[in-house]
N, C-alpha and C. Protein backbone atom coordinates (compact mmCIF):
# COMPACT_ATOMS: atom_id res chain seq x y z
N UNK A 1 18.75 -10.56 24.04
CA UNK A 1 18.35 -9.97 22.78
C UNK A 1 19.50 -9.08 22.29
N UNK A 2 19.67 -9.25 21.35
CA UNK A 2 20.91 -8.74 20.78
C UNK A 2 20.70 -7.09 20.40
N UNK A 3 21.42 -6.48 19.50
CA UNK A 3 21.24 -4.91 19.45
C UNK A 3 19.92 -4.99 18.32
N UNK A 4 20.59 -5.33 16.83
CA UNK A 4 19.94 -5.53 15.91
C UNK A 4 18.55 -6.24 16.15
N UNK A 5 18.41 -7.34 16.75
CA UNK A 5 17.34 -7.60 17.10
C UNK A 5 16.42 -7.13 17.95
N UNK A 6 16.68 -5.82 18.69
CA UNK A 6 16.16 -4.77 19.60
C UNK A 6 15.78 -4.13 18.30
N UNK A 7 16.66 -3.28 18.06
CA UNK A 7 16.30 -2.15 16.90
C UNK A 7 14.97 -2.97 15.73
N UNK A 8 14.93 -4.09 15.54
CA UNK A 8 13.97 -4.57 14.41
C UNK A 8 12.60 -4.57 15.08
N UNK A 9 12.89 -4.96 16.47
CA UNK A 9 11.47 -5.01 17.24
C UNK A 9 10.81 -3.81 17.37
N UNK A 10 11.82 -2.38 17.92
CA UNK A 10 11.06 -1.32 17.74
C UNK A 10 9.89 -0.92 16.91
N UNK A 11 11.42 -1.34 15.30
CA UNK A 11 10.85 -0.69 14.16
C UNK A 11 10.00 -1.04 14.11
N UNK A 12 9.27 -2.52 14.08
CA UNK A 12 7.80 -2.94 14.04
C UNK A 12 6.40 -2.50 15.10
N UNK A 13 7.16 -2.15 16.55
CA UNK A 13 6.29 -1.50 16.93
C UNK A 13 5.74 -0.19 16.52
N UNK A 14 6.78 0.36 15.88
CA UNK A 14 6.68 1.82 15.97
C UNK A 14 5.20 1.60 14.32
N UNK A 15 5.73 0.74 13.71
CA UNK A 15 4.89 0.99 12.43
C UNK A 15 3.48 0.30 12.10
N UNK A 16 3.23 -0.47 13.62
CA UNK A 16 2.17 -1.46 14.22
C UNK A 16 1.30 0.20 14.96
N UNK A 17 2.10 1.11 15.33
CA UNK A 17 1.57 1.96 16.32
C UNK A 17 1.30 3.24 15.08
N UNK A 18 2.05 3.28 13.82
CA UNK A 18 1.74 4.21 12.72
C UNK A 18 0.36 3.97 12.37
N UNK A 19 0.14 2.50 12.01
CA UNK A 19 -1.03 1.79 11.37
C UNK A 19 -2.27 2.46 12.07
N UNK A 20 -1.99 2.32 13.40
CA UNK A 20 -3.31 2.40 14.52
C UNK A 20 -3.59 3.97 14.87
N UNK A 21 -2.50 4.84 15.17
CA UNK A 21 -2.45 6.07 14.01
C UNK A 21 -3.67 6.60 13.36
N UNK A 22 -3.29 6.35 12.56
CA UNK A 22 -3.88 6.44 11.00
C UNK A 22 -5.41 6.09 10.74
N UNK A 23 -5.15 4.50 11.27
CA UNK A 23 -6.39 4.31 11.52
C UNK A 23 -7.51 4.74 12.08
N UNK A 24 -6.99 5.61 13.21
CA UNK A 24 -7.72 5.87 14.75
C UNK A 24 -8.47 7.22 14.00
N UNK A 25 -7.43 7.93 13.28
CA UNK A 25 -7.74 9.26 12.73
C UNK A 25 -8.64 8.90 11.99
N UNK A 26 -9.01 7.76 10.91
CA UNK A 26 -9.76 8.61 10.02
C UNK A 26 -11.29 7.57 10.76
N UNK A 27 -11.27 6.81 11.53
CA UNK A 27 -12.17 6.35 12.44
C UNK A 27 -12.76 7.39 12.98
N UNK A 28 -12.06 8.43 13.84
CA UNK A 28 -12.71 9.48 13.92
C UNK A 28 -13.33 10.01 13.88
N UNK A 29 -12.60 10.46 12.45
CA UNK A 29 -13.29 11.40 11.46
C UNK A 29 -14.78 11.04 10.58
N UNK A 30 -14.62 9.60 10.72
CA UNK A 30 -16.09 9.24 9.87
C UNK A 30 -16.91 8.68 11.21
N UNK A 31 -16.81 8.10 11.81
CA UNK A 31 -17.56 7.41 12.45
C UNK A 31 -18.08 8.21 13.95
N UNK A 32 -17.27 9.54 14.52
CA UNK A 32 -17.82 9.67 15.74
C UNK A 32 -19.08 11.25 15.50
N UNK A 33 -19.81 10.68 15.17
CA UNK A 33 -20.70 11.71 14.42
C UNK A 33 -21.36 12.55 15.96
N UNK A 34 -21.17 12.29 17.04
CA UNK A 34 -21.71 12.66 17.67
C UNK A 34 -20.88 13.81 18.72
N UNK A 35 -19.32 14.07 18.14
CA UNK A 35 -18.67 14.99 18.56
C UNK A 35 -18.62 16.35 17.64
N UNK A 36 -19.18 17.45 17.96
CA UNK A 36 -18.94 18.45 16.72
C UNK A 36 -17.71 18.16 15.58
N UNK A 37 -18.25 18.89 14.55
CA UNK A 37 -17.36 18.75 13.31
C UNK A 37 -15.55 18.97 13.38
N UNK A 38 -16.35 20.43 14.04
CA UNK A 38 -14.75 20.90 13.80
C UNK A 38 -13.61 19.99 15.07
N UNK A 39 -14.26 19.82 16.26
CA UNK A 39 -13.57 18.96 17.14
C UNK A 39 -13.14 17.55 16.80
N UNK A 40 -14.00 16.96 15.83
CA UNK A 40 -13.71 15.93 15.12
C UNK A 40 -12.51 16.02 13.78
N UNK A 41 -12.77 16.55 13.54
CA UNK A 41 -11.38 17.23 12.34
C UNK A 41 -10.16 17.40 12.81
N UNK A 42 -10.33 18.23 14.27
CA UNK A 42 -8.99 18.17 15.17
C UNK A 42 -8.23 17.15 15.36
N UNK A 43 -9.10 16.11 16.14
CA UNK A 43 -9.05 14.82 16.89
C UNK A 43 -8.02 14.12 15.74
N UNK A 44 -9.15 13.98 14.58
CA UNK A 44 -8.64 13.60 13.36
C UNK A 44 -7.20 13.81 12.84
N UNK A 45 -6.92 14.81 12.73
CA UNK A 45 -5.99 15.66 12.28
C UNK A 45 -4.87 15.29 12.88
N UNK A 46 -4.81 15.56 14.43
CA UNK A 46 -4.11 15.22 15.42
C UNK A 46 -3.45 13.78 15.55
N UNK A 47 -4.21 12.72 15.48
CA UNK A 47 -3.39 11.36 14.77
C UNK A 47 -3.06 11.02 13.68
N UNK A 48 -3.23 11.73 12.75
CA UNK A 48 -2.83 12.04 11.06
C UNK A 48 -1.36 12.43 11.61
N UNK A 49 -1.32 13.58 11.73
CA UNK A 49 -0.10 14.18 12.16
C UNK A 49 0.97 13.37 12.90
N UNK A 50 0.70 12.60 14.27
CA UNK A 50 1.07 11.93 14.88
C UNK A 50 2.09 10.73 14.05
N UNK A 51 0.95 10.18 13.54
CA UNK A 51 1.72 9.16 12.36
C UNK A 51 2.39 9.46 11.46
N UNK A 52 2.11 10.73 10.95
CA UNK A 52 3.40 11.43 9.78
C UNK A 52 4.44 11.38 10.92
N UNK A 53 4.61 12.13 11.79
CA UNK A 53 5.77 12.17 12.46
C UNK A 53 6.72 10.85 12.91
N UNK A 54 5.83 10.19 13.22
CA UNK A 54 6.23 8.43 13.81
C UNK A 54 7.15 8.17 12.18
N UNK A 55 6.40 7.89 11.59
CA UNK A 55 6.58 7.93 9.48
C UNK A 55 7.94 8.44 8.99
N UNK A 56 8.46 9.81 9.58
CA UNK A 56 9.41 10.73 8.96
C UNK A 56 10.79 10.73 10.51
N UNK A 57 10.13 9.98 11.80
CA UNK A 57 11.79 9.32 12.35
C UNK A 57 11.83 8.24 12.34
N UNK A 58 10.97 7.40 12.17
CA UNK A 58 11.58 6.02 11.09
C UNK A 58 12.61 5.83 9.90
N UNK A 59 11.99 6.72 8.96
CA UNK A 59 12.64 7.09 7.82
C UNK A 59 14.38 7.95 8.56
N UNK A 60 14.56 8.57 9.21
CA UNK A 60 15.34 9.42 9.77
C UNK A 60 16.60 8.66 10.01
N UNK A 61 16.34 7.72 10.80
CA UNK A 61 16.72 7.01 11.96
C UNK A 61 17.54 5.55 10.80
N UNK A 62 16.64 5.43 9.84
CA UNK A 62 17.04 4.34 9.35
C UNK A 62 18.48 4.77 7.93
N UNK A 63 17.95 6.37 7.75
CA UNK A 63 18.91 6.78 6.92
C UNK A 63 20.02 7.12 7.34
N UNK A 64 20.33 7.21 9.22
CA UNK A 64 21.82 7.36 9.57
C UNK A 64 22.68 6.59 9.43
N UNK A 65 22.18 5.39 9.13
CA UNK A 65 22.77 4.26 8.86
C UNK A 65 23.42 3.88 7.77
């Protein structure tokens, strides 16, 4: 596997793993009704965040270039 073709595979994991992220958070947030609010907001919050970050060294990483 070559360099470039390493680096493309990442990138797709990394934005396969943003998706799920994102997803996971607001799954969370609506659907686990049976964990208090505010712990659920956290939870929530916490893979929100996660994925901004994943989001902003993607972006990072691709602008050194």
């Amino acid at each position: 596997m070559t360099a470039p073709e390493k680096i493309a595979r990442q990138k797709r994991i990394l934005k396969i793993m943003i998706a799920v992220l994102a997803l996971g958070g607001l799954a969370i947030a609506a659907l686990a009704t049976r964990v208090p609010l505010p712990l659920r907001l956290f939870l929530a919050a916490t893979d929100l965040v996660a994925a901004a970050f994943f989001t902003v060294a993607i972006h990072q990483a691709s602008a050194k270039k």
